[in-house]
C-alpha atoms as a PDB file:
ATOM      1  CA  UNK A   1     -14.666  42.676  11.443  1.00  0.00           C
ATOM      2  CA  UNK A   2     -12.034  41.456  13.807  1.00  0.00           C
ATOM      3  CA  UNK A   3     -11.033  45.013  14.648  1.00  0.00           C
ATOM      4  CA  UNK A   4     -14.100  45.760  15.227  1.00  0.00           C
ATOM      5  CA  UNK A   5     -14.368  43.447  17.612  1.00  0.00           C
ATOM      6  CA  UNK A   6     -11.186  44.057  19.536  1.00  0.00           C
ATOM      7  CA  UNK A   7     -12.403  47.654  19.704  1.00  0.00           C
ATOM      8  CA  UNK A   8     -15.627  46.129  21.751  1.00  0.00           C
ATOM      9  CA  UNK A   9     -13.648  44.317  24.072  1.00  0.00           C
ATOM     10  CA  UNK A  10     -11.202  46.861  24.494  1.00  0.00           C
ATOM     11  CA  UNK A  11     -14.199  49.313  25.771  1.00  0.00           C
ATOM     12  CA  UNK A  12     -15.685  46.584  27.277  1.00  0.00           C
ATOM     13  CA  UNK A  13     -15.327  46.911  32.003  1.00  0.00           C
ATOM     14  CA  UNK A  14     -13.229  44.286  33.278  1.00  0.00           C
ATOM     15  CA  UNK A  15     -15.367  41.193  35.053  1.00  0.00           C
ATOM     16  CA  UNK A  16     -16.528  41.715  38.707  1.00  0.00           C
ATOM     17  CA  UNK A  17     -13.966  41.328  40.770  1.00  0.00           C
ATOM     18  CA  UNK A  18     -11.016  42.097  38.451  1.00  0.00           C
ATOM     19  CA  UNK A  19      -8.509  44.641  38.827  1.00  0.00           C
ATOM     20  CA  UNK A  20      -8.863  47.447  35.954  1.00  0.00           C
ATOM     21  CA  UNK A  21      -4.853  48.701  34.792  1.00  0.00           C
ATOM     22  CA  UNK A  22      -3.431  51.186  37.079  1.00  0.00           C
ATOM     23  CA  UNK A  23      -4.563  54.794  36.514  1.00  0.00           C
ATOM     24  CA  UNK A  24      -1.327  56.311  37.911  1.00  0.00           C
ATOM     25  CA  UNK A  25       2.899  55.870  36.208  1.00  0.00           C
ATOM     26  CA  UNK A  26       3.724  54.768  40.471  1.00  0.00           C
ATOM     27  CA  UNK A  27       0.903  52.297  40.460  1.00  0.00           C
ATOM     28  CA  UNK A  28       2.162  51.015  36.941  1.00  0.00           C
ATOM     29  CA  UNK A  29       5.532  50.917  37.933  1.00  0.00           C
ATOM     30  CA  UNK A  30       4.565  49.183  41.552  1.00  0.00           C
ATOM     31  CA  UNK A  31       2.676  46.102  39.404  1.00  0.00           C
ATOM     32  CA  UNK A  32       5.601  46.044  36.648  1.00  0.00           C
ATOM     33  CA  UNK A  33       8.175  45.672  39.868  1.00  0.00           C
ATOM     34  CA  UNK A  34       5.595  42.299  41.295  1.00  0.00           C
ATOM     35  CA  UNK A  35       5.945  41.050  37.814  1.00  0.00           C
ATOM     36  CA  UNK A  36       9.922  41.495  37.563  1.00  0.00           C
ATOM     37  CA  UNK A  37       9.549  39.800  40.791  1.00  0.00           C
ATOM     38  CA  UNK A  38       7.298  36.981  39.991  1.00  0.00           C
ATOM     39  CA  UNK A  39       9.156  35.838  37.176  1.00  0.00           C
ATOM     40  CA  UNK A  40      12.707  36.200  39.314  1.00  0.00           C
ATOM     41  CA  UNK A  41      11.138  33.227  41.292  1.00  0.00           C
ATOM     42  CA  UNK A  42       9.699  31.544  38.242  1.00  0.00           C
ATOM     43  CA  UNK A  43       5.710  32.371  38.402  1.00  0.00           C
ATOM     44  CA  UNK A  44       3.969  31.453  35.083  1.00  0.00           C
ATOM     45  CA  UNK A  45       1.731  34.056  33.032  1.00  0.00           C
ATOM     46  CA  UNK A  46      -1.353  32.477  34.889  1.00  0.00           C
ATOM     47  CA  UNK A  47       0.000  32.689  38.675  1.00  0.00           C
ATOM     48  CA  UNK A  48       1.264  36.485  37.842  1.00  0.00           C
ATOM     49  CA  UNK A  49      -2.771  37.497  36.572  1.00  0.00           C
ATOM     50  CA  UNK A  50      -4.329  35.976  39.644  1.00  0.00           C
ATOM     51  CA  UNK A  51      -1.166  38.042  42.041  1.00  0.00           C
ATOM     52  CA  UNK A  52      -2.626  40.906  40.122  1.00  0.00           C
ATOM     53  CA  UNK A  53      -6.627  40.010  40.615  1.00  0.00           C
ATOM     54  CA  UNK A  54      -7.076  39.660  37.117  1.00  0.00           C
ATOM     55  CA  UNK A  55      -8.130  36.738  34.376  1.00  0.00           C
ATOM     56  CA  UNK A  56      -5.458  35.441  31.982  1.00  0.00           C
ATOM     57  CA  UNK A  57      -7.540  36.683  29.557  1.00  0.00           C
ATOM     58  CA  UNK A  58      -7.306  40.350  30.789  1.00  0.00           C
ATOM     59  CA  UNK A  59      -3.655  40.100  31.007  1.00  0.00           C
ATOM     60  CA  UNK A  60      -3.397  38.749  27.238  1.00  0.00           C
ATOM     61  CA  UNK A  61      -5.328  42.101  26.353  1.00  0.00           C
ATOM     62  CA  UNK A  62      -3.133  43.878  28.646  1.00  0.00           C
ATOM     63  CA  UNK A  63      -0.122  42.698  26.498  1.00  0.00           C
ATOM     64  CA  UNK A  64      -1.560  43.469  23.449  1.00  0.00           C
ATOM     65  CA  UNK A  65      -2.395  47.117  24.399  1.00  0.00           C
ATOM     66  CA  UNK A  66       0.472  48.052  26.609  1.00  0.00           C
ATOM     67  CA  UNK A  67       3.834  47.991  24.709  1.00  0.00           C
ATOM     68  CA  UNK A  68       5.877  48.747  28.240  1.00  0.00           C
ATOM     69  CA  UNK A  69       3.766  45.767  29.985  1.00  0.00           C
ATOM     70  CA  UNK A  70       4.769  43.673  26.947  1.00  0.00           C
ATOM     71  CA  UNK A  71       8.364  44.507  27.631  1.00  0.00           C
ATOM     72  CA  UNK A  72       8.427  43.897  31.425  1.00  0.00           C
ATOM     73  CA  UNK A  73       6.649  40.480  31.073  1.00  0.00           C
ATOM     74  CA  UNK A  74       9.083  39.853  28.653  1.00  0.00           C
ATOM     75  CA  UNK A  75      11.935  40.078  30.826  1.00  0.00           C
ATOM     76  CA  UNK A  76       9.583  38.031  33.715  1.00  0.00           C
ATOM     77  CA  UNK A  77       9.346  35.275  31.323  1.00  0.00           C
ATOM     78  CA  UNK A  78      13.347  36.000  30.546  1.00  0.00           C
ATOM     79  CA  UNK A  79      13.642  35.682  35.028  1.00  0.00           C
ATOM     80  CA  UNK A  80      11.306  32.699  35.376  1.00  0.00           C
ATOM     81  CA  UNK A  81      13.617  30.603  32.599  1.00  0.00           C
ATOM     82  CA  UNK A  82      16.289  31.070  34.700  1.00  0.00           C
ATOM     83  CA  UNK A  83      14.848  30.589  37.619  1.00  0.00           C
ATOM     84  CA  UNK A  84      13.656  27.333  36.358  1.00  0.00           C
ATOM     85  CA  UNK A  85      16.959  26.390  34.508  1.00  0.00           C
ATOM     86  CA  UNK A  86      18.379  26.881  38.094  1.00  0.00           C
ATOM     87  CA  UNK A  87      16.192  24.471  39.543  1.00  0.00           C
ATOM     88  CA  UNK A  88      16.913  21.802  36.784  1.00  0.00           C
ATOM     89  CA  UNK A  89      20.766  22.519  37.857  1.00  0.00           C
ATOM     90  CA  UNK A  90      20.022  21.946  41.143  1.00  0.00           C
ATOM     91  CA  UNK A  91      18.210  18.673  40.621  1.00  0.00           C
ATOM     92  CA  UNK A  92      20.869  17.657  38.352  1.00  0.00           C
ATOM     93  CA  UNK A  93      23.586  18.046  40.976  1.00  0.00           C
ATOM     94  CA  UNK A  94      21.968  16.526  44.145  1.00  0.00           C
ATOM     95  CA  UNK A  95      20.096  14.256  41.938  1.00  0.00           C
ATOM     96  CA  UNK A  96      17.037  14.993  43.606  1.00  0.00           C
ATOM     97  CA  UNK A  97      13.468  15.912  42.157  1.00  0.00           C
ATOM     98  CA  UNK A  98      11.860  14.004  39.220  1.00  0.00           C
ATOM     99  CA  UNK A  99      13.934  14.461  36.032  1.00  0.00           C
ATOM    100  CA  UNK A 100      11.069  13.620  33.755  1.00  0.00           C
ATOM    101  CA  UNK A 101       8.481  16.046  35.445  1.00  0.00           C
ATOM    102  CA  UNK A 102      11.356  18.626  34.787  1.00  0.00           C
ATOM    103  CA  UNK A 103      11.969  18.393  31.309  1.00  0.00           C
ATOM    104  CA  UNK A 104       8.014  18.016  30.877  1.00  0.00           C
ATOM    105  CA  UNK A 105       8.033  21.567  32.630  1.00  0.00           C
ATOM    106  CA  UNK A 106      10.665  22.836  29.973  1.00  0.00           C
ATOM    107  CA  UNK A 107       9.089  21.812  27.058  1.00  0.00           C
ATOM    108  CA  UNK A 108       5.730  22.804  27.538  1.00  0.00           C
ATOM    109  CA  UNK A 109       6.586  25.785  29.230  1.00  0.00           C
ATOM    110  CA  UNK A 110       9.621  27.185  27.692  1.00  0.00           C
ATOM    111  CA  UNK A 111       8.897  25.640  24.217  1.00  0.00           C
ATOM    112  CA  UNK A 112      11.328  27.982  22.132  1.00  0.00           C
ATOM    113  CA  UNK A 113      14.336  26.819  23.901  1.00  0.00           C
ATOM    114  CA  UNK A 114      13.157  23.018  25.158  1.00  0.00           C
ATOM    115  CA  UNK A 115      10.828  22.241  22.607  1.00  0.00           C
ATOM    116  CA  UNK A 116      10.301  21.456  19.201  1.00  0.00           C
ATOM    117  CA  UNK A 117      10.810  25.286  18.716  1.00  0.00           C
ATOM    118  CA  UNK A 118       7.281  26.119  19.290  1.00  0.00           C
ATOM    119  CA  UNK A 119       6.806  28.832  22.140  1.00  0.00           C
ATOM    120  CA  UNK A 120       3.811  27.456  24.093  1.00  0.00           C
ATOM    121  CA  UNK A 121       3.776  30.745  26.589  1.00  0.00           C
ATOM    122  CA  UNK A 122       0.978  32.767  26.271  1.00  0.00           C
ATOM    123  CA  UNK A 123       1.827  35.263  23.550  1.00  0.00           C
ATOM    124  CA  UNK A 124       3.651  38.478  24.517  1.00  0.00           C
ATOM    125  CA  UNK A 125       2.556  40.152  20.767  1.00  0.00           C
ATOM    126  CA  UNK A 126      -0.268  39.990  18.928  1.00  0.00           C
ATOM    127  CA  UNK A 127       1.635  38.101  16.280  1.00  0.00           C
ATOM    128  CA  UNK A 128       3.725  35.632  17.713  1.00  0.00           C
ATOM    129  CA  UNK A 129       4.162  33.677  14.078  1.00  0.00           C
ATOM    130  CA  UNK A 130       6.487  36.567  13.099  1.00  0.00           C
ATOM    131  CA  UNK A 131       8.282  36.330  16.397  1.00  0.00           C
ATOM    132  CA  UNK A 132       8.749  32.650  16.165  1.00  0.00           C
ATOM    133  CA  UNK A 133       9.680  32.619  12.612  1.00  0.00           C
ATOM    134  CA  UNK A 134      13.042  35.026  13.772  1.00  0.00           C
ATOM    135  CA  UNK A 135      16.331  33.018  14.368  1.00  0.00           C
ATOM    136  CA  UNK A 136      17.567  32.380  17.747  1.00  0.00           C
ATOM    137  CA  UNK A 137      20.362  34.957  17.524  1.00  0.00           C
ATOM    138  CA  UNK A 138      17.632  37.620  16.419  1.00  0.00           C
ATOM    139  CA  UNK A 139      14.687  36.663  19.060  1.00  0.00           C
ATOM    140  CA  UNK A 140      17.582  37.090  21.816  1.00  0.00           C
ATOM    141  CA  UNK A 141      18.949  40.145  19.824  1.00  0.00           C
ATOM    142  CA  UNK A 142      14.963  41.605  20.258  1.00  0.00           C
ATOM    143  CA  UNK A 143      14.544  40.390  24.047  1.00  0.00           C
ATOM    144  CA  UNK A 144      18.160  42.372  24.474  1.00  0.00           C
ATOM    145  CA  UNK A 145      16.673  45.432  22.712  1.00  0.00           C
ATOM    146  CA  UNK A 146      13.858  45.498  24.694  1.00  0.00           C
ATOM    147  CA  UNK A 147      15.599  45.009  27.919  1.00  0.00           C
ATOM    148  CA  UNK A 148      17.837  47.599  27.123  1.00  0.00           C
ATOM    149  CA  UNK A 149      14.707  50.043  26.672  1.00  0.00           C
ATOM    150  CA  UNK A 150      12.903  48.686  29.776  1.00  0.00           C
ATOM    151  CA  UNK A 151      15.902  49.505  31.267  1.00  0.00           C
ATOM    152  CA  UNK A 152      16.357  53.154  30.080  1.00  0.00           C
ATOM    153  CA  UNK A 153      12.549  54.211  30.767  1.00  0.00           C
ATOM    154  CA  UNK A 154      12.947  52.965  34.506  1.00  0.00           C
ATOM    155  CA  UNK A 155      16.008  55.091  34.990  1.00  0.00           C
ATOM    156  CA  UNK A 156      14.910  57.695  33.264  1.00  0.00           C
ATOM    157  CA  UNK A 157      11.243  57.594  34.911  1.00  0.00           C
ATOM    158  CA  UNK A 158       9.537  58.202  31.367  1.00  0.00           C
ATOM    159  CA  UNK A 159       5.985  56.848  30.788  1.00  0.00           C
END
């Protein structure tokens, strides 16, 4: 029954006013480069869907359809931690900004690595409880795999 549903929705037009996935590998590769960017300058899941004039809950299909998508908004997320770890630096230096407000940021965002090791981002996989249940050493061993592959396919200019 559940597939059966997610086959419906998957053949299903996106809402008026939404932005359907890029027909063409340049167009692809122009939205997976204002992703990379986005996250570099630490946009959340929800600010990178409306850049992209679509609905969080397009993007969430998106993810769950489009392994290379998956990968690049890996990596975003992977940017936007840092970017955000940089701030917290920052703040922590020139004692400026609101600690608390900070750390509330980390943990709800970033829950894997600030939080009570539950990953509150919107999920990147269909089944994030086998993700989360992987040690720290092999989650980052996964996110380095994929990297690596993002990596490859962008030099290479494969699909």
């Amino acid at each position: 029954m559940g597939q059966e549903v997610g086959d419906l929705v998957s053949k299903l037009k996106p809402p008026h006013g939404e932005t359907p996935y890029p027909k063409t590998k340049r167009a692809e590769r122009q939205m997976f480069d204002d992703i990379l960017e986005a996250g570099r300058v630490g946009k959340s899941h929800a600010q990178i869907a409306e850049m992209i004039g679509i609905g969080r809950d397009t993007l969430k299909t998106w993810l769950g359809e489009k392994l290379e998508l998956a990968r690049v908004m890996m990596l975003a997320d992977d940017y936007a931690l840092a970017w955000w770890e940089a701030l917290g630096q920052r703040q922590a230096e020139t004692r400026e900004g609101n600690s608390s407000v900070f750390m509330f940021i980390m943990k709800n965002r970033f829950g894997l690595d600030y939080g009570n090791g539950e990953d509150t981002a919107p999920p990147v996989f269909d089944n994030m409880n086998a993700l989360a249940s992987l040690s720290p050493e092999k989650r980052n061993a996964l996110r380095a795999l994929l990297r690596n592959k993002s990596d490859t396919v962008k030099r290479s200019g494969e699909p």
